[in-house]
Protein backbone atom coordinates (compact mmCIF):
# COMPACT_ATOMS: atom_id res chain seq x y z
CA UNK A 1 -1.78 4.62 40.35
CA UNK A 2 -1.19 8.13 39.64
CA UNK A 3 -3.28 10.59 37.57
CA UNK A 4 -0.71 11.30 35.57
CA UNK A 5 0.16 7.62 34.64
CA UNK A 6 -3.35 6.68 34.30
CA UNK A 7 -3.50 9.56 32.01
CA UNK A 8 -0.55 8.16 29.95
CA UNK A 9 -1.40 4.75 29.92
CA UNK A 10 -4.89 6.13 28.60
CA UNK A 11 -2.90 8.41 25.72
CA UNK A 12 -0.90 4.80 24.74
CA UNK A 13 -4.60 2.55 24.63
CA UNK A 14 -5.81 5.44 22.56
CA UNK A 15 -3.24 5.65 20.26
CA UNK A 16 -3.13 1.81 20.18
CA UNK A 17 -6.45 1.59 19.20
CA UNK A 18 -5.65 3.95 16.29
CA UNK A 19 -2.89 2.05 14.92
CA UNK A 20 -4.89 -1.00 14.58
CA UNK A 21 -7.98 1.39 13.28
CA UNK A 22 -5.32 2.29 10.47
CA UNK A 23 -3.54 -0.50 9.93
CA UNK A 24 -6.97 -2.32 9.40
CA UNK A 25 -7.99 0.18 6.77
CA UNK A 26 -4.73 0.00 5.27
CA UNK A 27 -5.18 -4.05 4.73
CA UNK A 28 -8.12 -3.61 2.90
CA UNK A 29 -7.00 -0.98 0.24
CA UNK A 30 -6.82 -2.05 -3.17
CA UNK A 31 -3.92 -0.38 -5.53
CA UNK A 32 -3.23 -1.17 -9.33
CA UNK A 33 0.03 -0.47 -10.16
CA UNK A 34 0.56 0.37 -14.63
CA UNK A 35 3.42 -0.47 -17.01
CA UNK A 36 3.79 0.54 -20.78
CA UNK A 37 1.10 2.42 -20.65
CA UNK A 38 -1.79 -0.20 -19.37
CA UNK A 39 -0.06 -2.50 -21.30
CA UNK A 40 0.13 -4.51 -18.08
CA UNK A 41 -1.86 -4.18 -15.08
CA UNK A 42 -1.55 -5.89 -11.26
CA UNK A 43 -4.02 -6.01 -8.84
CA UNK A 44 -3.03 -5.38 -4.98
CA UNK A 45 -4.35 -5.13 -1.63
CA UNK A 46 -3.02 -2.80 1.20
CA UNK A 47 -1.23 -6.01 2.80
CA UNK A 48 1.04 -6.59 -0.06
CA UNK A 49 -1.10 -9.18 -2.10
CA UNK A 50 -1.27 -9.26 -5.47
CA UNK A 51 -4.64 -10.42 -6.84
CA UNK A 52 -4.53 -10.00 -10.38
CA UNK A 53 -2.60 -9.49 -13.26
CA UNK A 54 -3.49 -8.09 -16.77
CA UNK A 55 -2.04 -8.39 -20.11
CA UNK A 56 -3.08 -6.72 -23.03
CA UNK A 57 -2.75 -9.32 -25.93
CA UNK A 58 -1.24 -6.93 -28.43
CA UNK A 59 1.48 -6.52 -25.70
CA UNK A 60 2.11 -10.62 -26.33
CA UNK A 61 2.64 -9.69 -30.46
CA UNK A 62 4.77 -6.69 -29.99
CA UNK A 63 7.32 -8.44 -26.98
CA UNK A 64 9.41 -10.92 -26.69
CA UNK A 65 9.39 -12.67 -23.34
CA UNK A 66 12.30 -10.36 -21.64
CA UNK A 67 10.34 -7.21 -22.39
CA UNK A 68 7.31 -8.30 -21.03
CA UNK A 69 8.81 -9.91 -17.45
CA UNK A 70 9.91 -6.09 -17.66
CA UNK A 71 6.76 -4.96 -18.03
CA UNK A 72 5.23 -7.06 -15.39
CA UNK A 73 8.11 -6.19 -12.44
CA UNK A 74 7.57 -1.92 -14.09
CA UNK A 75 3.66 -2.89 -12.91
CA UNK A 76 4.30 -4.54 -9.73
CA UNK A 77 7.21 -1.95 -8.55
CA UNK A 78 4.10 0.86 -9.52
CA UNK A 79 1.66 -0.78 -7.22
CA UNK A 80 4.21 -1.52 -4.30
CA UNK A 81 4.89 2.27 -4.72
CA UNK A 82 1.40 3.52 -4.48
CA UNK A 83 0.72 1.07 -1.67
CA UNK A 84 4.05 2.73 0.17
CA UNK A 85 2.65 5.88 -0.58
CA UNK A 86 -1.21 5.45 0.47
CA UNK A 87 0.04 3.94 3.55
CA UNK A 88 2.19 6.84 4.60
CA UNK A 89 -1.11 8.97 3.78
CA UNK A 90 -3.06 7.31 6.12
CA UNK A 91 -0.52 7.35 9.22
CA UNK A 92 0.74 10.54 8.38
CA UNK A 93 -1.56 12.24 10.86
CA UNK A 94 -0.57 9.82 13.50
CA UNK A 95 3.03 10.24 12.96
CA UNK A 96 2.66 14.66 12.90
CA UNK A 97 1.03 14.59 16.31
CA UNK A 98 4.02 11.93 17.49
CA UNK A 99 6.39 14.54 16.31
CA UNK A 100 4.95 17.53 18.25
């Protein structure tokens, strides 16, 4: 092969090898996303689980079911946004030397 292939097939393994470096840290992240206040709370993980969900009981006295499902989709939408948001962090240095 040629230098300048080899070279460019070793700039792709490299930047391979980052991708997964990221994505890897970006799996094992863990978000909480807040509604009403930390009324309600969710749990997630950088792959898009949710592992927990909180409830304040004085939330359960003061809402009626609606309010609360609103509450709990306010939380989750929170966390998916940080999770969007930490994930663009982390490949944003990737993506600015793609650009140049």
């Amino acid at each position: 092969m040629e230098p300048a292939i080899e070279d460019l097939l070793a700039q792709v393994r490299e930047q391979q090898q980052r991708i997964e470096e990221i994505q890897r840290s970006v799996a094992t992240m863990e978000l909480t996303g807040y509604a009403g206040n930390g009324d309600v709370t969710v749990k997630l993980r950088g792959d898009g689980r949710f592992t927990e969900v909180t409830i304040d009981p004085q939330v359960l006295r003061r809402y009626d079911a609606h309010t609360l499902g609103q509450l709990v989709l306010e939380a989750v939408n929170d966390g998916l946004a940080k999770l969007a948001a930490a994930s663009e962090a982390r490949y944003a240095p990737l993506l600015g030397e793609a650009q140049q």
